[in-house]
N, C-alpha and C. Protein backbone atom coordinates (compact mmCIF):
# COMPACT_ATOMS: atom_id res chain seq x y z
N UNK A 1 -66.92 -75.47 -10.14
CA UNK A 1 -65.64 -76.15 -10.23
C UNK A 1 -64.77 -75.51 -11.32
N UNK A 2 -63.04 -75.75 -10.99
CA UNK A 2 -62.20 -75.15 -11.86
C UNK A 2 -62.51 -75.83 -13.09
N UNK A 3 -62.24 -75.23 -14.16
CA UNK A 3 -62.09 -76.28 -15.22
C UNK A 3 -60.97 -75.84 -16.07
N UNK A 4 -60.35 -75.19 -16.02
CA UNK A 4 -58.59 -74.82 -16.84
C UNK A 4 -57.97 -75.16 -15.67
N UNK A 5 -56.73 -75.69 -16.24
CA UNK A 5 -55.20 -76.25 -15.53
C UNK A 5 -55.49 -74.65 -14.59
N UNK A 6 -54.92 -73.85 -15.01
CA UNK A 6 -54.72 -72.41 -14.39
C UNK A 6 -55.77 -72.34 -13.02
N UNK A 7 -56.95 -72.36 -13.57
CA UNK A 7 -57.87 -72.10 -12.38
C UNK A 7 -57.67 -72.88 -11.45
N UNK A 8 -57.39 -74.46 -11.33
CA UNK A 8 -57.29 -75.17 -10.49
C UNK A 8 -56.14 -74.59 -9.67
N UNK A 9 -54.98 -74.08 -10.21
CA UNK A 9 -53.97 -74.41 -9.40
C UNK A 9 -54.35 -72.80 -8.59
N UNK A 10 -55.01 -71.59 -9.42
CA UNK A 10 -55.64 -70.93 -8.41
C UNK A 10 -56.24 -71.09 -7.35
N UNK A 11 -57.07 -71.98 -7.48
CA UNK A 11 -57.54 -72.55 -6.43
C UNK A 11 -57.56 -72.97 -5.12
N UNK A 12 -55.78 -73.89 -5.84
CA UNK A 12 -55.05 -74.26 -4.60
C UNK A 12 -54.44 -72.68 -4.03
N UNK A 13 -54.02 -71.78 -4.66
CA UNK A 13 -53.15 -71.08 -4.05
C UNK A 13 -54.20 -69.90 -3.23
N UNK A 14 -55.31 -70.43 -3.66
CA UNK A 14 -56.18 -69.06 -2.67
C UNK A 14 -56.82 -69.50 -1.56
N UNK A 15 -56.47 -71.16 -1.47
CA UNK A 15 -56.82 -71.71 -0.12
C UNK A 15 -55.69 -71.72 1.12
N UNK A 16 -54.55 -71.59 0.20
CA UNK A 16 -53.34 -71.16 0.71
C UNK A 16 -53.31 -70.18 1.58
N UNK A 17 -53.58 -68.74 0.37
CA UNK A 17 -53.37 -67.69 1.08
C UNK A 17 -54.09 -66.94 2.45
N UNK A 18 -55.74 -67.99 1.77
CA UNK A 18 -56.96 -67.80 3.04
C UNK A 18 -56.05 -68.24 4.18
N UNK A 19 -55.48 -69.12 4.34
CA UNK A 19 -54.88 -69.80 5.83
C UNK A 19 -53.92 -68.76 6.53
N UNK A 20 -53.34 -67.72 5.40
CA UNK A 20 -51.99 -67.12 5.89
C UNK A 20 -52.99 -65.86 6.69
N UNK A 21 -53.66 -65.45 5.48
CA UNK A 21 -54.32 -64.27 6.06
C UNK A 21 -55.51 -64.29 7.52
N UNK A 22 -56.17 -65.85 7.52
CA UNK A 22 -56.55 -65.77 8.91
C UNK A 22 -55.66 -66.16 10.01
N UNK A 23 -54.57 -66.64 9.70
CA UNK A 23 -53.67 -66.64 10.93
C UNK A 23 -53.27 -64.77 11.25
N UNK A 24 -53.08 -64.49 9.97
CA UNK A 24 -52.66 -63.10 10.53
C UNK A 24 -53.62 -62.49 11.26
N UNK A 25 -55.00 -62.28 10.80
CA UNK A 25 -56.14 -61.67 11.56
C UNK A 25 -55.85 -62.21 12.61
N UNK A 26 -55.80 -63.34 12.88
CA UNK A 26 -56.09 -63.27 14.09
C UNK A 26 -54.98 -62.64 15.48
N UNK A 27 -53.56 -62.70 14.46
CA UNK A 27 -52.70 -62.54 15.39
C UNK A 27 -53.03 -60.57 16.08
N UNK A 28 -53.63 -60.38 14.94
CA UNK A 28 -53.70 -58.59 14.71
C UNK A 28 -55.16 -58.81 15.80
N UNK A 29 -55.91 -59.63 15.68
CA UNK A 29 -56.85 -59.48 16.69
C UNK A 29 -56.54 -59.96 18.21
N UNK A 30 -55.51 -60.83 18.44
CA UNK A 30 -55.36 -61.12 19.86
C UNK A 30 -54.32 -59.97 20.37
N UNK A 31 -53.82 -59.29 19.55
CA UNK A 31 -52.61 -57.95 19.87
C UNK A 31 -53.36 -56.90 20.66
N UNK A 32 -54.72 -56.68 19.36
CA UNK A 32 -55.46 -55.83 20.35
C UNK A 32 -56.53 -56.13 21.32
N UNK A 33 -56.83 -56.94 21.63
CA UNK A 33 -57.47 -57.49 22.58
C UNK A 33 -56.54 -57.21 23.95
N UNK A 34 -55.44 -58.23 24.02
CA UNK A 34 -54.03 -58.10 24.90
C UNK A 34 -53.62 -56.36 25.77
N UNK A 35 -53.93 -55.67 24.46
CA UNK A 35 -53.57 -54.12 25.06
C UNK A 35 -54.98 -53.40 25.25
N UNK A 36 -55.94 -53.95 24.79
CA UNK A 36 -57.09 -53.03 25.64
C UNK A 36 -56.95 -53.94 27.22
N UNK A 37 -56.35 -54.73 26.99
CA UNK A 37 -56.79 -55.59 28.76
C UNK A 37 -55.70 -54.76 29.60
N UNK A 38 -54.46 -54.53 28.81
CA UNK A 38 -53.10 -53.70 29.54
C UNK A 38 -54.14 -52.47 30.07
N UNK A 39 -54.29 -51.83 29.13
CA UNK A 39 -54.90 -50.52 29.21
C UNK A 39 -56.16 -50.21 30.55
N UNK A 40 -56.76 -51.47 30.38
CA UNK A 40 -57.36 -51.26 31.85
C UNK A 40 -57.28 -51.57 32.79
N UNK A 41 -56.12 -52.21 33.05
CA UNK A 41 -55.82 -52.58 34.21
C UNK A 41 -54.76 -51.37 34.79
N UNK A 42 -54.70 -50.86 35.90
CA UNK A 42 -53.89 -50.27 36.81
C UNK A 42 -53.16 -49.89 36.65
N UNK A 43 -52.23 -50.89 35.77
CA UNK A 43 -50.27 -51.11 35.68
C UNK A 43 -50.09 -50.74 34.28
N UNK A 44 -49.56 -49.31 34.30
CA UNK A 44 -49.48 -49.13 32.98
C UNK A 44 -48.01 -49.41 31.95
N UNK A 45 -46.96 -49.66 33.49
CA UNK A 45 -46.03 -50.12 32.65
C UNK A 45 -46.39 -51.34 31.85
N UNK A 46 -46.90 -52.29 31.93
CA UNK A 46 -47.21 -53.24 31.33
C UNK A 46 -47.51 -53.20 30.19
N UNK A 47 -48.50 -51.91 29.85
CA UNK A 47 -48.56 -51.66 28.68
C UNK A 47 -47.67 -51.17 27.89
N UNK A 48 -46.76 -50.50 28.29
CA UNK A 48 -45.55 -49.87 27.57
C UNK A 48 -44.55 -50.98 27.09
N UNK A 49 -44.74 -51.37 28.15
CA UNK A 49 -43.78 -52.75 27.83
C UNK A 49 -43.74 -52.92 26.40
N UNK A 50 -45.28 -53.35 26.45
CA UNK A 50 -45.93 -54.80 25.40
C UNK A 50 -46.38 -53.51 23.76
N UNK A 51 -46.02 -52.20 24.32
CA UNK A 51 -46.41 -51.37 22.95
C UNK A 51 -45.74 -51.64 22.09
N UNK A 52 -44.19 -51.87 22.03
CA UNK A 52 -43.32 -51.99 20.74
C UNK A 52 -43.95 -53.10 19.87
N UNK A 53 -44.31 -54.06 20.91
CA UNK A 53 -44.26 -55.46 20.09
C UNK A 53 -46.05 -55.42 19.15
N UNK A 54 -46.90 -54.69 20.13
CA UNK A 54 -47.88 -54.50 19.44
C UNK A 54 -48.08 -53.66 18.19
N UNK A 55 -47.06 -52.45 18.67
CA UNK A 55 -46.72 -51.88 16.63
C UNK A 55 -46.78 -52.41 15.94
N UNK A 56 -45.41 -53.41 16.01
CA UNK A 56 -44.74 -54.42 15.34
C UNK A 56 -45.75 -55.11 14.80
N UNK A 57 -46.69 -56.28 15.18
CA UNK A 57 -47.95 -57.25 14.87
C UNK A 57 -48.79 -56.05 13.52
N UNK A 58 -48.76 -54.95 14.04
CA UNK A 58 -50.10 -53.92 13.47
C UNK A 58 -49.24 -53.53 12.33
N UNK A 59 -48.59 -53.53 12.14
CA UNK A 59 -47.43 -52.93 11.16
C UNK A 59 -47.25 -54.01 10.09
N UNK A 60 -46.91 -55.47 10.85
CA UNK A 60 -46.61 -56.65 9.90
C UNK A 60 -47.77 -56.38 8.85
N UNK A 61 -49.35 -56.68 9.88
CA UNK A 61 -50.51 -57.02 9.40
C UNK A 61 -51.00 -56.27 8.09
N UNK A 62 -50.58 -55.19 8.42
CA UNK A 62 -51.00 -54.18 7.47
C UNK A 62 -50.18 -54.34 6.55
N UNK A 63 -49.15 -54.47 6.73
CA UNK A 63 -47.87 -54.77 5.03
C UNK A 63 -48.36 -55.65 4.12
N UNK A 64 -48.98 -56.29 5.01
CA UNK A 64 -49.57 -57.56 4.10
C UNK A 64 -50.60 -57.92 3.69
N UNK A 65 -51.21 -56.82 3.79
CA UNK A 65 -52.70 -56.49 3.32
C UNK A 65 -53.79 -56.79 3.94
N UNK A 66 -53.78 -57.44 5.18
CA UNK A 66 -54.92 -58.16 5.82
C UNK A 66 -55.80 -56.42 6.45
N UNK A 67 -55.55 -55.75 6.88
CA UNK A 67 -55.58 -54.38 7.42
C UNK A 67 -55.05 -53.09 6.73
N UNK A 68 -55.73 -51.99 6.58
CA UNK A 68 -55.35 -51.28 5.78
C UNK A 68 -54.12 -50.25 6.61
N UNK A 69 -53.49 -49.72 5.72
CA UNK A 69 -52.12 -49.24 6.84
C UNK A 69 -52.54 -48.54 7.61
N UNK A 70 -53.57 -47.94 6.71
CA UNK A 70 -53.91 -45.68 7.80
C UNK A 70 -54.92 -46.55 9.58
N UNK A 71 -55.61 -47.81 8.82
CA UNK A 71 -55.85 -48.14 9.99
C UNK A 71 -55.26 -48.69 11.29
N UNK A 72 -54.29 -49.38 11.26
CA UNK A 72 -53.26 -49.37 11.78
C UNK A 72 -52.26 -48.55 12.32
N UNK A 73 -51.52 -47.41 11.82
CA UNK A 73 -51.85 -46.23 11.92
C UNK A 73 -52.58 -45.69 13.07
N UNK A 74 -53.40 -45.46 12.98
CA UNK A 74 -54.39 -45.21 13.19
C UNK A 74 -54.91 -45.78 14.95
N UNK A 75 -54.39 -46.92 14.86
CA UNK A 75 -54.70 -47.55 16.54
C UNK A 75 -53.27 -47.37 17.34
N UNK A 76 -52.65 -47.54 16.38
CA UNK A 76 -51.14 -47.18 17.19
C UNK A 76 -51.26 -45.76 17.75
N UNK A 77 -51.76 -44.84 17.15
CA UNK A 77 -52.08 -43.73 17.47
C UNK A 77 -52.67 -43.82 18.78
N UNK A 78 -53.62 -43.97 18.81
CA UNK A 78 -54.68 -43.76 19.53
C UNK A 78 -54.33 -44.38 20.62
N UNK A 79 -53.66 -45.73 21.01
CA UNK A 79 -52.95 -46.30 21.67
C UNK A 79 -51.83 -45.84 22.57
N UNK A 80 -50.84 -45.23 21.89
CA UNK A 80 -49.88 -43.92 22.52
C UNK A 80 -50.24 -43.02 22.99
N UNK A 81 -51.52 -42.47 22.76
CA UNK A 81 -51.92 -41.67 23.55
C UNK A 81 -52.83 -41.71 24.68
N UNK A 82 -53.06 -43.18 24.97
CA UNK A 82 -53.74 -43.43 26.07
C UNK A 82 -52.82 -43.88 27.03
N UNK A 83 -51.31 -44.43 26.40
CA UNK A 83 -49.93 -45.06 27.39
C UNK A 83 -49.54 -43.51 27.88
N UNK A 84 -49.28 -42.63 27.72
CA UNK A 84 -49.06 -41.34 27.54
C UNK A 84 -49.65 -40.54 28.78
């Protein structure tokens, strides 16, 4: 248990931030889930479509520390070159 004023209110703010950062995971995890399903299915416009917006998610995620950038990076990559 906290026992300084300070620690407590740490406390509160790192139960906080836990909430922000698993909403983000997860949003960064249903993005790529979403485009490996594009990716195997048939229709690849679909995936092109839905690429900007999946940057976008991988890009947020990583700004904000939940994901490291180069990894992110890194799938976007790899990603374009399978829409490609």
């Amino acid at each position: 248990m906290p026992n300084t004023k300070s620690a407590i209110r740490r406390v509160r703010r790192v139960k906080k931030q836990t909430r922000v950062n698993r909403i983000r995971k997860s949003k960064y995890k249903n993005a790529t889930k979403e485009m490996d399903l594009l990716l195997k299915s048939t229709d690849k416009q679909k995936a092109k479509k839905y690429f900007p917006k999946f940057q976008s998610i991988l890009m947020q995620v990583a700004k904000s520390g939940v994901i490291n950038k180069k990894t992110a990076a890194r799938k976007i990559s790899r990603v374009s070159k399978k829409i490609k």
